[in-house]
PDB file of N, CA and C in Angstrom:
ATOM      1  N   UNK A   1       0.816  -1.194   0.000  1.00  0.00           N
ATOM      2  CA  UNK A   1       0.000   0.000   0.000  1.00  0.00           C
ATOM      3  C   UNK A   1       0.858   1.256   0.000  1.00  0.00           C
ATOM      4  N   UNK A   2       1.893   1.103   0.657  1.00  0.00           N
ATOM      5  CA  UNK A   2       2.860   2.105   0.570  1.00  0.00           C
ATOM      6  C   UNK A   2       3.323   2.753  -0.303  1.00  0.00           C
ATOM      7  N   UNK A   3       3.737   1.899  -1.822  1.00  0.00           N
ATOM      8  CA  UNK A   3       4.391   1.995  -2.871  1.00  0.00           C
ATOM      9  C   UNK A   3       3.491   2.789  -3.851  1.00  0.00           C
ATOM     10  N   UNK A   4       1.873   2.057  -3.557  1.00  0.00           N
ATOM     11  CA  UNK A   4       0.943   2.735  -4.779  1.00  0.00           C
ATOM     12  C   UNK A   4       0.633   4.129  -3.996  1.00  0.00           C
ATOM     13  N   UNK A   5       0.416   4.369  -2.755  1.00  0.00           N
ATOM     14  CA  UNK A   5       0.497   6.066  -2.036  1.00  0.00           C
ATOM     15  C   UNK A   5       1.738   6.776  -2.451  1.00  0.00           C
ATOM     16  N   UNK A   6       2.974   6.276  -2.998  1.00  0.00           N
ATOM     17  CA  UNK A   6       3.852   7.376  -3.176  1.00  0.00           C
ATOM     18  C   UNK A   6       4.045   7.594  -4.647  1.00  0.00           C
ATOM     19  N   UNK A   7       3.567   6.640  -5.762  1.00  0.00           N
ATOM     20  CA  UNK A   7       3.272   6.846  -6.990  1.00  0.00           C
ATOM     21  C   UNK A   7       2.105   8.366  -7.039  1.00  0.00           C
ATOM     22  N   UNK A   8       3.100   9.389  -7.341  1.00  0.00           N
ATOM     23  CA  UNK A   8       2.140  10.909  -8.008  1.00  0.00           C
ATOM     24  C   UNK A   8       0.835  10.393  -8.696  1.00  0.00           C
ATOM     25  N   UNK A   9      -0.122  11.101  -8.315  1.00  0.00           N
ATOM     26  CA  UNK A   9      -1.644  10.608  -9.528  1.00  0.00           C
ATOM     27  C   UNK A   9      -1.737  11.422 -10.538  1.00  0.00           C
ATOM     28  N   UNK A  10      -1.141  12.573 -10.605  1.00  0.00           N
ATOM     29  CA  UNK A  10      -1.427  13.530 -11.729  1.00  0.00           C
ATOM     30  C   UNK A  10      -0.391  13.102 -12.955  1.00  0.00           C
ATOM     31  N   UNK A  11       1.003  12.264 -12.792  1.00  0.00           N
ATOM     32  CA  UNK A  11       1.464  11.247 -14.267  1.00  0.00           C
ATOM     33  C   UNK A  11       0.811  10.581 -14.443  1.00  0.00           C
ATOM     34  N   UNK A  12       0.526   9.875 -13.637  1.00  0.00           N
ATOM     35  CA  UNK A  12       0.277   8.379 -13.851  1.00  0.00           C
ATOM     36  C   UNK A  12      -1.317   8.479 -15.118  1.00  0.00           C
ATOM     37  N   UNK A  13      -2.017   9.806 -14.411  1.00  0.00           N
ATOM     38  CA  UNK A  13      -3.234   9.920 -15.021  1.00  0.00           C
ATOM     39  C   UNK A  13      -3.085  10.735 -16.529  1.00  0.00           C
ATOM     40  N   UNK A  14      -1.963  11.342 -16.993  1.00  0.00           N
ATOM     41  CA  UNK A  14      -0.981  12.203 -18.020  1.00  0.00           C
ATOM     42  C   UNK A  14      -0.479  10.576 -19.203  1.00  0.00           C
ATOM     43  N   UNK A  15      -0.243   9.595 -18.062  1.00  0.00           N
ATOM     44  CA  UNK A  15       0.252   8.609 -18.925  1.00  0.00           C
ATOM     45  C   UNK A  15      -0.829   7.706 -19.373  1.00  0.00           C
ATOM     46  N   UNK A  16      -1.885   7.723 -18.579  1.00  0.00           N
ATOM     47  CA  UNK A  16      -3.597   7.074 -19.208  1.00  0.00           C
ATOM     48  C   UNK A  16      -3.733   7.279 -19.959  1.00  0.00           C
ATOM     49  N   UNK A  17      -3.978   8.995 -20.053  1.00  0.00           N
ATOM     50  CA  UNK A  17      -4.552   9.917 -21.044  1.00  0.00           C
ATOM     51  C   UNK A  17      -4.303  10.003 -22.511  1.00  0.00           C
ATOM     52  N   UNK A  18      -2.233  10.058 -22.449  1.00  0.00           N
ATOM     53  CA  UNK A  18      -2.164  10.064 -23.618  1.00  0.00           C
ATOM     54  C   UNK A  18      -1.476   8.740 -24.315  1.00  0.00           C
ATOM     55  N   UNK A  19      -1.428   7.763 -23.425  1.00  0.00           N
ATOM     56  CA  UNK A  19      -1.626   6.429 -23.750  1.00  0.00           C
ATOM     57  C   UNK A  19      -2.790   6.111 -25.015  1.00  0.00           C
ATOM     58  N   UNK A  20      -4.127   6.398 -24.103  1.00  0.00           N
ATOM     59  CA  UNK A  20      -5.035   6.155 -24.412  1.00  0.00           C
ATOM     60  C   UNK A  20      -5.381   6.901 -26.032  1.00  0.00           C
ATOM     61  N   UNK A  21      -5.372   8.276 -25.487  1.00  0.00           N
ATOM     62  CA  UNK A  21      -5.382   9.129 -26.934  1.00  0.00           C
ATOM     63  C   UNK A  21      -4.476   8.498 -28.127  1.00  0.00           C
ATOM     64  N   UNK A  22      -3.171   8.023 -28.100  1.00  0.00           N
ATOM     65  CA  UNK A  22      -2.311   7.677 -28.803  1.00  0.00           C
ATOM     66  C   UNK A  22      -2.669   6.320 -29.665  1.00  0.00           C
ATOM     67  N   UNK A  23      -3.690   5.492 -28.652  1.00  0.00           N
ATOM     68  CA  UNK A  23      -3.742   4.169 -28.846  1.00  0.00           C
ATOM     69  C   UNK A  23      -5.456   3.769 -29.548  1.00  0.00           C
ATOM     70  N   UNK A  24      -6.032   5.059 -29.002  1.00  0.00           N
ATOM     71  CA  UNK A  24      -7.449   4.840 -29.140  1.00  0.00           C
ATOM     72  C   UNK A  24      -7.949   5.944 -30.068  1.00  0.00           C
ATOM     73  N   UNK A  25      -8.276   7.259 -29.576  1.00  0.00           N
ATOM     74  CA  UNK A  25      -8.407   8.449 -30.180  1.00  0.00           C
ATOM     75  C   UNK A  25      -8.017   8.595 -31.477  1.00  0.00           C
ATOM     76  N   UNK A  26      -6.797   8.965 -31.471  1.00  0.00           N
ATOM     77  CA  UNK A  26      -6.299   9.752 -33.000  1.00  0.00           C
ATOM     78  C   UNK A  26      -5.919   8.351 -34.127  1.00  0.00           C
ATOM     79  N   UNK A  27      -6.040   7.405 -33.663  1.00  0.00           N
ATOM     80  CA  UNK A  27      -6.140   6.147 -34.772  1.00  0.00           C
ATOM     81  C   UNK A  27      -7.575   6.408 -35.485  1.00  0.00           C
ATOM     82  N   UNK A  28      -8.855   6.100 -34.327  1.00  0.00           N
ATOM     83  CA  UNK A  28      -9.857   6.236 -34.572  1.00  0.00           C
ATOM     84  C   UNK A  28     -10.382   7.683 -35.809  1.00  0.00           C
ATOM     85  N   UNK A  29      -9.564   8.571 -35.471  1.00  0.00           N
ATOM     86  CA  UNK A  29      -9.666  10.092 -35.927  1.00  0.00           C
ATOM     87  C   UNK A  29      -9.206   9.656 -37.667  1.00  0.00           C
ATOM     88  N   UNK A  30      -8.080   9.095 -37.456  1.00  0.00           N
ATOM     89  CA  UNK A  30      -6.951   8.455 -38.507  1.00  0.00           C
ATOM     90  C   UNK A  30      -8.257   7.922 -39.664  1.00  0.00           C
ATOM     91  N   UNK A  31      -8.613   6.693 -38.746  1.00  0.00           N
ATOM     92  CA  UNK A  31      -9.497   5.561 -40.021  1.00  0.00           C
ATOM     93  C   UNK A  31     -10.740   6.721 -40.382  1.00  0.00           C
ATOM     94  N   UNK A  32     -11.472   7.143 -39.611  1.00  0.00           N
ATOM     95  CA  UNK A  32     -12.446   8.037 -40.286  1.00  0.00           C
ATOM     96  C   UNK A  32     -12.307   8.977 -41.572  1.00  0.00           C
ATOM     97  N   UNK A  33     -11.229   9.585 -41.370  1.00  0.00           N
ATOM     98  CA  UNK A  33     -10.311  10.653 -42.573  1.00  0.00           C
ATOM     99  C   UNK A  33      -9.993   9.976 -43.207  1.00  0.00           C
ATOM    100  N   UNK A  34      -9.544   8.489 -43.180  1.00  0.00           N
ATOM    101  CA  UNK A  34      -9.095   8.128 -44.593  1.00  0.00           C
ATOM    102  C   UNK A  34     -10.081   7.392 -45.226  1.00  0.00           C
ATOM    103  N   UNK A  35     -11.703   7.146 -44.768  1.00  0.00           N
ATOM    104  CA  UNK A  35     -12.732   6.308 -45.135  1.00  0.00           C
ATOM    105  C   UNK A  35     -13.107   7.264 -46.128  1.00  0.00           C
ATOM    106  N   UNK A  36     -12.906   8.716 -45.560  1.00  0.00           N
ATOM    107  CA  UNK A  36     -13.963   9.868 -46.290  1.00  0.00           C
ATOM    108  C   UNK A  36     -13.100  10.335 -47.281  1.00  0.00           C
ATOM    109  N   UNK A  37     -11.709  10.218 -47.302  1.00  0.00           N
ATOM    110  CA  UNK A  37     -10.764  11.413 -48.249  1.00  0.00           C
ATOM    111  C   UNK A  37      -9.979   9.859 -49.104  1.00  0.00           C
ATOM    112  N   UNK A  38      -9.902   8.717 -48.771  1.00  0.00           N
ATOM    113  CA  UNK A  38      -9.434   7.602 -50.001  1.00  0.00           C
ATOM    114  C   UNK A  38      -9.273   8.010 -51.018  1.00  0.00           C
ATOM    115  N   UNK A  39     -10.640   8.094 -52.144  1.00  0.00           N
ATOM    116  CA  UNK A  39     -10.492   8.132 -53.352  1.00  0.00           C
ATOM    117  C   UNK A  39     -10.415   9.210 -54.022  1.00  0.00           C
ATOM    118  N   UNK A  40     -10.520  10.372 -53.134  1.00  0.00           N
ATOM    119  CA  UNK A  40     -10.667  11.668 -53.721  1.00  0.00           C
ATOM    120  C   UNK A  40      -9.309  12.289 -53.542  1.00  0.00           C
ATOM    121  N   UNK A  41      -8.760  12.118 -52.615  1.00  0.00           N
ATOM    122  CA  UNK A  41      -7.095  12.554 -52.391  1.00  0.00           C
ATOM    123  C   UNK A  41      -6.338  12.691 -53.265  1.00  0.00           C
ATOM    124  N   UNK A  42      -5.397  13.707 -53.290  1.00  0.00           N
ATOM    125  CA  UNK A  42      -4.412  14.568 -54.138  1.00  0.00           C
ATOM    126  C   UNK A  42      -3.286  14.001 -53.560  1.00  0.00           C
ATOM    127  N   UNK A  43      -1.997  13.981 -54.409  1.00  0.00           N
ATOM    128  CA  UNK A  43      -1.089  12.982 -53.814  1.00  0.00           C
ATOM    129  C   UNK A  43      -0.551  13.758 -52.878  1.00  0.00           C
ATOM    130  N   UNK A  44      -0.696  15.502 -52.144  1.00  0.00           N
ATOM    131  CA  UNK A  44       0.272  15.436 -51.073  1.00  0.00           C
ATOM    132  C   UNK A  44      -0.586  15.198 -50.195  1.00  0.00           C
ATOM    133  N   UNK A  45      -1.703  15.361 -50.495  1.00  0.00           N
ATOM    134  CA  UNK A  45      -2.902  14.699 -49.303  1.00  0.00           C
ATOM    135  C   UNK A  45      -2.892  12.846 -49.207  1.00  0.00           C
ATOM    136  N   UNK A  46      -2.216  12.098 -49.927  1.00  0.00           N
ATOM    137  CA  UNK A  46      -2.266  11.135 -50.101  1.00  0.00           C
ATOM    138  C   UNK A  46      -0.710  10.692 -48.991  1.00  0.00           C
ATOM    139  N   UNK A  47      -0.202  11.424 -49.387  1.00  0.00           N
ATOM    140  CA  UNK A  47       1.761  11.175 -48.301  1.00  0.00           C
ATOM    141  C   UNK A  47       1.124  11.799 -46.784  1.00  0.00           C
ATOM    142  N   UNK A  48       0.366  12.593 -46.600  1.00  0.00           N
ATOM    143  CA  UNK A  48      -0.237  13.221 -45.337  1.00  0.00           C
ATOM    144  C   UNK A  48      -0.935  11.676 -44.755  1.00  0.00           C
ATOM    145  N   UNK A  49      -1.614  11.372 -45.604  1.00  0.00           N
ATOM    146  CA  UNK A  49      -2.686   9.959 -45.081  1.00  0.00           C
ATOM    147  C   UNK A  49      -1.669   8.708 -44.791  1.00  0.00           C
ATOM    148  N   UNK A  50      -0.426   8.542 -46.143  1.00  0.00           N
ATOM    149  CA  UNK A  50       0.701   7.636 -45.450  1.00  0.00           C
ATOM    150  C   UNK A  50       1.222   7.736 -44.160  1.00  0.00           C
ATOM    151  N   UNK A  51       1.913   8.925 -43.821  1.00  0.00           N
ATOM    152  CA  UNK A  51       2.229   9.141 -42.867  1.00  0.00           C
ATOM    153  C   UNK A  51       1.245   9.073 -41.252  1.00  0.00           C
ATOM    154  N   UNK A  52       0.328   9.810 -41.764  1.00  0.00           N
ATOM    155  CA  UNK A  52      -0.924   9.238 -40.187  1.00  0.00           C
ATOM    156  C   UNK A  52      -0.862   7.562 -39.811  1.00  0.00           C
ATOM    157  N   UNK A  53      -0.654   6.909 -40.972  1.00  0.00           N
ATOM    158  CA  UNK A  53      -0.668   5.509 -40.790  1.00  0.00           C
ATOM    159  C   UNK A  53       0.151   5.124 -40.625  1.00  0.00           C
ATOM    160  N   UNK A  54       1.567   5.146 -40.813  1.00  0.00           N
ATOM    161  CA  UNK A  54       3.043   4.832 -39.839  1.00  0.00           C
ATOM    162  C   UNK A  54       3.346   5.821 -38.702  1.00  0.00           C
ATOM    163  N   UNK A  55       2.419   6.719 -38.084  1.00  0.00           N
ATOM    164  CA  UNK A  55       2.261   7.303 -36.715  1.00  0.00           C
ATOM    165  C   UNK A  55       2.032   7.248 -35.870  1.00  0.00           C
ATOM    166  N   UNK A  56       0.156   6.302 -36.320  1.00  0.00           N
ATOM    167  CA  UNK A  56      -0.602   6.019 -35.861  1.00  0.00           C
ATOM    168  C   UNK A  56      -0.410   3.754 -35.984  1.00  0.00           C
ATOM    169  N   UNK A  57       0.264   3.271 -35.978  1.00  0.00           N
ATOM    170  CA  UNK A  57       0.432   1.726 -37.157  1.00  0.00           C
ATOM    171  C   UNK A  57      -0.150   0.754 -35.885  1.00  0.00           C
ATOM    172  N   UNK A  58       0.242   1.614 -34.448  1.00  0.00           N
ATOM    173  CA  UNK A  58      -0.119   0.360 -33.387  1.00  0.00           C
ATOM    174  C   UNK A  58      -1.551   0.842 -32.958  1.00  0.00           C
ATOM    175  N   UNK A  59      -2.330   1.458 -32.768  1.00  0.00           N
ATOM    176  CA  UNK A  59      -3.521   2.288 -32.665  1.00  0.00           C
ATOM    177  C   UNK A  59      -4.673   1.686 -33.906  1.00  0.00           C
ATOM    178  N   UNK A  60      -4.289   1.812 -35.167  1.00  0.00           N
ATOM    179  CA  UNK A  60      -4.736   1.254 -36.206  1.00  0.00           C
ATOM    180  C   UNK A  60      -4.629  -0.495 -36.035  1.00  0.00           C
ATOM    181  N   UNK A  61      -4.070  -0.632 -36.005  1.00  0.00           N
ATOM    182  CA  UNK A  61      -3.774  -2.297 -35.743  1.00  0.00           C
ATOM    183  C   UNK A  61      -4.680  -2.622 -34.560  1.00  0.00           C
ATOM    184  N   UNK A  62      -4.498  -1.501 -33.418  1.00  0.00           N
ATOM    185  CA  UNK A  62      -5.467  -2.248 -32.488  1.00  0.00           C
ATOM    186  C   UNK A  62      -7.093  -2.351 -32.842  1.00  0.00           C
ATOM    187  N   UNK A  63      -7.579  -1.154 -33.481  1.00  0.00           N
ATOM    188  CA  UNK A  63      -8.429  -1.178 -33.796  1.00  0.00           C
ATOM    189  C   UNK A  63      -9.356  -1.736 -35.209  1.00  0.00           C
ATOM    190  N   UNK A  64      -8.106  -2.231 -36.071  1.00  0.00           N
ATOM    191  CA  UNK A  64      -8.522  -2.750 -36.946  1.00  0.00           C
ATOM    192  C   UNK A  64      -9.817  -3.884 -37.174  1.00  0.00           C
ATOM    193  N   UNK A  65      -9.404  -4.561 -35.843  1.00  0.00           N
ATOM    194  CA  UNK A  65     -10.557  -5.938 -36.179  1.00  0.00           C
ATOM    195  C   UNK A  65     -11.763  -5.391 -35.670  1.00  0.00           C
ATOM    196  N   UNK A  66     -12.197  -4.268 -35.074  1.00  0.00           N
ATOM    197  CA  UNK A  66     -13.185  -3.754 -34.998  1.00  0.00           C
ATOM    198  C   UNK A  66     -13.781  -2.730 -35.422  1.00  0.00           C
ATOM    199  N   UNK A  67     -13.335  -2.403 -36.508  1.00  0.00           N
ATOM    200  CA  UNK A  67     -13.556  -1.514 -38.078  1.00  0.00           C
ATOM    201  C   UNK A  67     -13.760  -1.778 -39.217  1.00  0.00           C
ATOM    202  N   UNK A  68     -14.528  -2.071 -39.980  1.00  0.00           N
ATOM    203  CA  UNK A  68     -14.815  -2.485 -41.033  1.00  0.00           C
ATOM    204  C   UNK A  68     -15.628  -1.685 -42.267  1.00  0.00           C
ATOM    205  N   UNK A  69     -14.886  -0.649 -43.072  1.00  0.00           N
ATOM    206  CA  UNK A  69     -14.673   0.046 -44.274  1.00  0.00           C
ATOM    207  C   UNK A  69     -14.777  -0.595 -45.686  1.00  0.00           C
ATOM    208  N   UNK A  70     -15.062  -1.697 -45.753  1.00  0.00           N
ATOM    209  CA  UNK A  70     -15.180  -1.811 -46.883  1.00  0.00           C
ATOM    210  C   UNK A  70     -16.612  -0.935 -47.999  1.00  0.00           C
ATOM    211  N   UNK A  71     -16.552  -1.270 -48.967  1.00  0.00           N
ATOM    212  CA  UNK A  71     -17.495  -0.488 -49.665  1.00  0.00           C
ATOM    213  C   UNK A  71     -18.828  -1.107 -49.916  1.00  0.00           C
ATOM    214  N   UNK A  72     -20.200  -0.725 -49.748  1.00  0.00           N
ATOM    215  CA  UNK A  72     -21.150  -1.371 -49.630  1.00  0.00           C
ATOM    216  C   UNK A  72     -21.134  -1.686 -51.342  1.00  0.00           C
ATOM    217  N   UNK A  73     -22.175  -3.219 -51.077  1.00  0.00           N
ATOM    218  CA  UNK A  73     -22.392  -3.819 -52.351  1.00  0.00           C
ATOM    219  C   UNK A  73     -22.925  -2.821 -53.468  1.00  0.00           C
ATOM    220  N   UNK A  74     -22.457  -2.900 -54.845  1.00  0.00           N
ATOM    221  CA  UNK A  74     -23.337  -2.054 -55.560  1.00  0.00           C
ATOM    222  C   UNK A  74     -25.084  -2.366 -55.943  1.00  0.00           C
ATOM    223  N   UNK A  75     -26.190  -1.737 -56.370  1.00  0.00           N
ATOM    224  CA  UNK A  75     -26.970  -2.497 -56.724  1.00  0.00           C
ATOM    225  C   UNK A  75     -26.945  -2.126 -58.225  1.00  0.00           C
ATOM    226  N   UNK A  76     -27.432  -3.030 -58.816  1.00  0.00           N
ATOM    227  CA  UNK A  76     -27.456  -3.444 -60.057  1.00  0.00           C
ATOM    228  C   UNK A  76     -29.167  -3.868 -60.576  1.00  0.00           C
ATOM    229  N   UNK A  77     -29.344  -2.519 -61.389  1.00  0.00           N
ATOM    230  CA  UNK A  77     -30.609  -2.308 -61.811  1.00  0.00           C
ATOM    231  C   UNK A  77     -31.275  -2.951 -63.070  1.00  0.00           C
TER     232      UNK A  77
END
């Protein structure tokens, strides 16, 4: 009990935060922007979207299997 009373709460809660943001947040931020700007992107907007994704690669990965972007079926009239 000693050890967790002398651990500061205001890092520890700094290291949640932007743990969390790092891991959860701005991935999430990441896949949305590139669902909406994919096919329409200009190539320096296209090296901007590379780069979010080797920034963001463990965040994306975590969230990958619970994201799913693919493109709805077409219908065919």
């Amino acid at each position: 009990m000693s050890l967790l009373s002398s651990i500061p709460l205001i890092p520890l809660l700094l290291y949640v935060a932007l743990g969390g943001a790092y891991l959860v947040i701005f991935p999430a931020i990441t896949f949305l922007y590139l669902k909406n700007r994919w096919y329409v992107a200009s190539s320096i907007e296209r090296l901007l979207m590379y780069f979010l994704v080797f920034l963001f690669f463990p965040g994306l990965l975590l969230l990958s299997p619970l994201l799913n972007f693919r493109p709805q079926p077409r219908q065919i009239s």
